[in-house]
C-alpha atoms as a PDB file:
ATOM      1  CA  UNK A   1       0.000   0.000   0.000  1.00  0.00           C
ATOM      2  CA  UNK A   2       1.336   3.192  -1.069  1.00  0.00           C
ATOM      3  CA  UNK A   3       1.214   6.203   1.653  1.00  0.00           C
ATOM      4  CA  UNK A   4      -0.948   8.606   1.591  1.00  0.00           C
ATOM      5  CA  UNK A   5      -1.815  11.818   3.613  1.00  0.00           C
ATOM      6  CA  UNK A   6      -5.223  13.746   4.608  1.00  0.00           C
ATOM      7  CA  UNK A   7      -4.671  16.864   6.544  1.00  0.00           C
ATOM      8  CA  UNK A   8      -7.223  18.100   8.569  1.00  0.00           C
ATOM      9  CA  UNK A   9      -8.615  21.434   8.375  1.00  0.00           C
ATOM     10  CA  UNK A  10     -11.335  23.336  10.276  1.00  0.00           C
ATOM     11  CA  UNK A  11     -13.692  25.616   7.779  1.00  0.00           C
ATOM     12  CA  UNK A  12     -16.379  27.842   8.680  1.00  0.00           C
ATOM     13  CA  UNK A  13     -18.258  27.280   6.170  1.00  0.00           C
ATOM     14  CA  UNK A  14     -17.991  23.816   3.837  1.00  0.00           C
ATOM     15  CA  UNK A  15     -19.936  24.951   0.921  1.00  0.00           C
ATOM     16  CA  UNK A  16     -18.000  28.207   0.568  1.00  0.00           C
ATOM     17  CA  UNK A  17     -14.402  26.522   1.582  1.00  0.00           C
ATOM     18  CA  UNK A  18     -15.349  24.066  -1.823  1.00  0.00           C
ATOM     19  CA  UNK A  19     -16.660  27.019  -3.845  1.00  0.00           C
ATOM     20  CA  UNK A  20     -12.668  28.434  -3.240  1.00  0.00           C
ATOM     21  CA  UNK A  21     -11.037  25.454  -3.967  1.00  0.00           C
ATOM     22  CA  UNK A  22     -12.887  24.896  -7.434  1.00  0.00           C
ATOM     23  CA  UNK A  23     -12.041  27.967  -8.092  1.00  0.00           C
ATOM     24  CA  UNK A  24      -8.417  27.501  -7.415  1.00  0.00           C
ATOM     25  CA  UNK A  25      -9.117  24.409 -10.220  1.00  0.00           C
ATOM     26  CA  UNK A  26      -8.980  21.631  -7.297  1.00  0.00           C
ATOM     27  CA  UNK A  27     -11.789  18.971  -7.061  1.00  0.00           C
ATOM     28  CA  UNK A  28     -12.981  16.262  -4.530  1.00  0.00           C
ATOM     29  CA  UNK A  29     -13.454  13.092  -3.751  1.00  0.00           C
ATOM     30  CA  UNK A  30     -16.688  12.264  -3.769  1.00  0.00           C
ATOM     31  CA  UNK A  31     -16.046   9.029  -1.374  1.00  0.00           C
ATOM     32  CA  UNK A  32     -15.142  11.343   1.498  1.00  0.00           C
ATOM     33  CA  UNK A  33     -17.816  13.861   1.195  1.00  0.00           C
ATOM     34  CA  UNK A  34     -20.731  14.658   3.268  1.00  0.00           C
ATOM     35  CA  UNK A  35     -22.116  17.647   4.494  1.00  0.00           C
ATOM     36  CA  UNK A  36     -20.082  17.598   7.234  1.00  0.00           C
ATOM     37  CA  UNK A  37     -15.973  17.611   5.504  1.00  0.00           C
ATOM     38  CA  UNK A  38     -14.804  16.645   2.140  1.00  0.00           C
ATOM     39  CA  UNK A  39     -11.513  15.333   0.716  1.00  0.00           C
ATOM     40  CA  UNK A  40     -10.077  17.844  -1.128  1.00  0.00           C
ATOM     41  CA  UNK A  41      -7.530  16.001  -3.840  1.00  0.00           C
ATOM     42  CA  UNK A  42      -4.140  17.752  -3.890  1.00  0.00           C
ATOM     43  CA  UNK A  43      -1.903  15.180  -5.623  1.00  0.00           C
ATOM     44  CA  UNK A  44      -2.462  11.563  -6.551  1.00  0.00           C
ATOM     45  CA  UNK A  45      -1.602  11.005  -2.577  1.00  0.00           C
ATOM     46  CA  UNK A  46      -1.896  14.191  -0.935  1.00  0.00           C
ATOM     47  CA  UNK A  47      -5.449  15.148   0.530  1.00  0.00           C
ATOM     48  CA  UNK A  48      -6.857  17.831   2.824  1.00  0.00           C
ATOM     49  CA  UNK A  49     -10.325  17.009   4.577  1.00  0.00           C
ATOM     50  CA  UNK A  50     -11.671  20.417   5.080  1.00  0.00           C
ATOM     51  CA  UNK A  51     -14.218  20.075   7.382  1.00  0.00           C
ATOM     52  CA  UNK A  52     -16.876  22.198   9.539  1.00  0.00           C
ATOM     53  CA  UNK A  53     -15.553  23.319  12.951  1.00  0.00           C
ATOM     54  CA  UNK A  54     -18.220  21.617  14.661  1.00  0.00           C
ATOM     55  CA  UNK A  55     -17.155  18.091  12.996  1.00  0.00           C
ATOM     56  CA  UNK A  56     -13.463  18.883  13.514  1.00  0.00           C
ATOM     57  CA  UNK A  57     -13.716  19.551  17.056  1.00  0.00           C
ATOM     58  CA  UNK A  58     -15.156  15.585  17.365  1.00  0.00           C
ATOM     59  CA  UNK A  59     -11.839  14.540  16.752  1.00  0.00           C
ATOM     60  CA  UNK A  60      -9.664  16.883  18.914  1.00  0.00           C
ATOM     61  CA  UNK A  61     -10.316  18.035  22.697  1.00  0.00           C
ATOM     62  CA  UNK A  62      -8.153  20.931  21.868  1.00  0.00           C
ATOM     63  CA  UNK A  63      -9.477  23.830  20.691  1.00  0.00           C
ATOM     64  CA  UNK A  64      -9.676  24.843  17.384  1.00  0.00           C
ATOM     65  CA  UNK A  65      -6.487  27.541  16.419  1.00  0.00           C
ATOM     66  CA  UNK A  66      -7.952  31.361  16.142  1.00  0.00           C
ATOM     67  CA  UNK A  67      -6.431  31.475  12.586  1.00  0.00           C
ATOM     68  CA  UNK A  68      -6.634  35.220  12.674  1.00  0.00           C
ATOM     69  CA  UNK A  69      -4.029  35.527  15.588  1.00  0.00           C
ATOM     70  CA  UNK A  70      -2.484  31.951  15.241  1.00  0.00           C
ATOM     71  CA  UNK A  71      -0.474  29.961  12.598  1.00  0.00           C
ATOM     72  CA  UNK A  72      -0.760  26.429  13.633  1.00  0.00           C
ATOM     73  CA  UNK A  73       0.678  25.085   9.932  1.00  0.00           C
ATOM     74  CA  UNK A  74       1.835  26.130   6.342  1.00  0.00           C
ATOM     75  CA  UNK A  75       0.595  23.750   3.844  1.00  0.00           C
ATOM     76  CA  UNK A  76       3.123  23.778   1.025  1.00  0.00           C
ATOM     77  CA  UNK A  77       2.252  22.320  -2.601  1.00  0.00           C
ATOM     78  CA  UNK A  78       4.889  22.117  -5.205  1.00  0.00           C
ATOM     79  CA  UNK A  79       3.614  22.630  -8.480  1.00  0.00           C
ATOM     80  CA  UNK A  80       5.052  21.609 -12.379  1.00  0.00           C
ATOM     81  CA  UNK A  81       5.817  25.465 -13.374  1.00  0.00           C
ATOM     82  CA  UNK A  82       6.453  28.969 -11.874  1.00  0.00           C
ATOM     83  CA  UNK A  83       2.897  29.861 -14.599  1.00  0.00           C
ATOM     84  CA  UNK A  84       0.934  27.145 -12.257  1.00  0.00           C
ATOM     85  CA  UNK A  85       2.053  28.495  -9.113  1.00  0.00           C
ATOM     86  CA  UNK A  86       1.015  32.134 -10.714  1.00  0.00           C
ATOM     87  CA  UNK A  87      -2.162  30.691 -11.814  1.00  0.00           C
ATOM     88  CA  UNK A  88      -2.787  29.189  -8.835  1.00  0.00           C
ATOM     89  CA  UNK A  89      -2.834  31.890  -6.337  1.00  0.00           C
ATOM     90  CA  UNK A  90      -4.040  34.710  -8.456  1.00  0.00           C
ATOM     91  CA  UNK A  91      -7.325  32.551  -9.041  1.00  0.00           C
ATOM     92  CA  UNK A  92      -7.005  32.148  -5.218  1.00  0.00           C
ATOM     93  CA  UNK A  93      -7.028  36.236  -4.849  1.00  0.00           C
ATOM     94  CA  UNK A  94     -10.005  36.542  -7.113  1.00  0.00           C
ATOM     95  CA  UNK A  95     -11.781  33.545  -4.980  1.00  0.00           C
ATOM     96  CA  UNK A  96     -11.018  35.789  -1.845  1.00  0.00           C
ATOM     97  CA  UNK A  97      -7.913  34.487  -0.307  1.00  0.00           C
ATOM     98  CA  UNK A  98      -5.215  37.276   1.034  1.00  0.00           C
ATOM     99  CA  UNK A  99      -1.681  36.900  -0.506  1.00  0.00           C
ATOM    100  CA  UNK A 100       0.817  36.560   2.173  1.00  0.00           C
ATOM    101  CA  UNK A 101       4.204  37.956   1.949  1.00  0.00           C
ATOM    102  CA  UNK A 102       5.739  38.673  -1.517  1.00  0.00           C
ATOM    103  CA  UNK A 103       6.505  36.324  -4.183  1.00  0.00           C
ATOM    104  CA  UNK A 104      10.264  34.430  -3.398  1.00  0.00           C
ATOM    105  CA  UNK A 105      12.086  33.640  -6.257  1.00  0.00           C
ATOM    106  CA  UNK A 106      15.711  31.986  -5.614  1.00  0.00           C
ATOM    107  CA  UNK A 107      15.926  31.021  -9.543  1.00  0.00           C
ATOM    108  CA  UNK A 108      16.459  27.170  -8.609  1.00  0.00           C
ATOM    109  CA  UNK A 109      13.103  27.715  -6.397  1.00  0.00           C
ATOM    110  CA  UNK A 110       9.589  29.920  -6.806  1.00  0.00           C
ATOM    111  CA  UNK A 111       6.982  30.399  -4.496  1.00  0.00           C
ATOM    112  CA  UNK A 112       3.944  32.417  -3.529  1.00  0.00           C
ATOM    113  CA  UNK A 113       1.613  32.301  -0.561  1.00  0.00           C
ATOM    114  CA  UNK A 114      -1.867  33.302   0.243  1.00  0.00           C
ATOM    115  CA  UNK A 115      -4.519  32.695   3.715  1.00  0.00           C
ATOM    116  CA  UNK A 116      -7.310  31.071   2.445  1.00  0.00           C
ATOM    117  CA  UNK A 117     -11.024  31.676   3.577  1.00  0.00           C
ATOM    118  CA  UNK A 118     -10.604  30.282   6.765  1.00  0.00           C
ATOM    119  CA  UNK A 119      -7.096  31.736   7.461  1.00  0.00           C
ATOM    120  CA  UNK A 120      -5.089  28.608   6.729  1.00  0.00           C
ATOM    121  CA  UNK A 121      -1.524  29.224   5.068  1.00  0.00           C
ATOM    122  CA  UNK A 122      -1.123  27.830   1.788  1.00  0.00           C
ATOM    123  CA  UNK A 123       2.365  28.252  -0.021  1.00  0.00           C
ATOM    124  CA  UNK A 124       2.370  26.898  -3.887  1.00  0.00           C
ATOM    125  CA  UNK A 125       6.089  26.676  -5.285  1.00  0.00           C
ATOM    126  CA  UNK A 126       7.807  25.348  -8.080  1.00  0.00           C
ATOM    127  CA  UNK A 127      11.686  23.875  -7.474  1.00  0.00           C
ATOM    128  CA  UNK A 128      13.704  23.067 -10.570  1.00  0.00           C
ATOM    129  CA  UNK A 129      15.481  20.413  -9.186  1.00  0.00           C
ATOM    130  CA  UNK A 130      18.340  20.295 -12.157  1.00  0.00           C
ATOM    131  CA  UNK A 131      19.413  23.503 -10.345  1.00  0.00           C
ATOM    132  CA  UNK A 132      19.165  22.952  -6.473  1.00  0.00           C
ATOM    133  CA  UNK A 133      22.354  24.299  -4.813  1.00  0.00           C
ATOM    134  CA  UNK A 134      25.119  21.979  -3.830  1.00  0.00           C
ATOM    135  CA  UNK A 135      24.569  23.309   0.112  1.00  0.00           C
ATOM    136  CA  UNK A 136      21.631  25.229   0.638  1.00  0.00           C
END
């Protein structure tokens, strides 16, 4: 069996939270959807369930990170081309995410960020690995 990964994310509100992602050109798995969470496909093993606080907070007695004040995690994606990574988060501006920081470019590695509706960090990047440094 091949390993896979679902993060778990809180959102306020589902149906908006998959609106966004759509828009950002993601889709779902249709398997792990209710109308409580859905599994958001990232890669062919790389999930995120995003679902509503009140089903989240089943699974944690902690509570749930004040993403306006708190950054619990940066999700980072790496992405086939500097043009997806553009694509990518300037669909995610129009959808209503704020861009985070300014765009890093280290030639060998590109990346942008954004907060998405709910305040979670996303970071999209592309790394040409033909021209990683010998010692970063």
């Amino acid at each position: 069996m091949e390993t896979k990964i679902f993060l778990n994310l809180p959102v306020k509100d589902l149906n908006r939270a998959i609106s966004f992602f759509t828009q950002l050109g993601f889709s779902f798995n249709p398997q792990f959807t209710n109308d409580k969470g859905t599994c958001l496909i990232i890669g062919k093993n790389s999930n995120a369930m995003l679902l509503s606080e009140e089903f989240f907070q089943t699974f944690t007695h902690k509570e749930i990170c004040n993403t306006n004040t708190t950054n619990e995690v940066i999700i980072s994606v790496q992405t086939e081309s500097r043009e997806k990574v553009n694509e990518i988060i300037e669909n995610a501006l129009k959808a209503g995410a704020t861009e985070y920081l300014e765009a890093k470019d280290y030639g060998w590695m590109y990346y942008r960020s954004f907060f998405d509706l709910d305040g979670h960090h996303w970071e999209f990047s592309f790394i040409d690995e033909d021209q990683i440094p010998d010692k970063m």
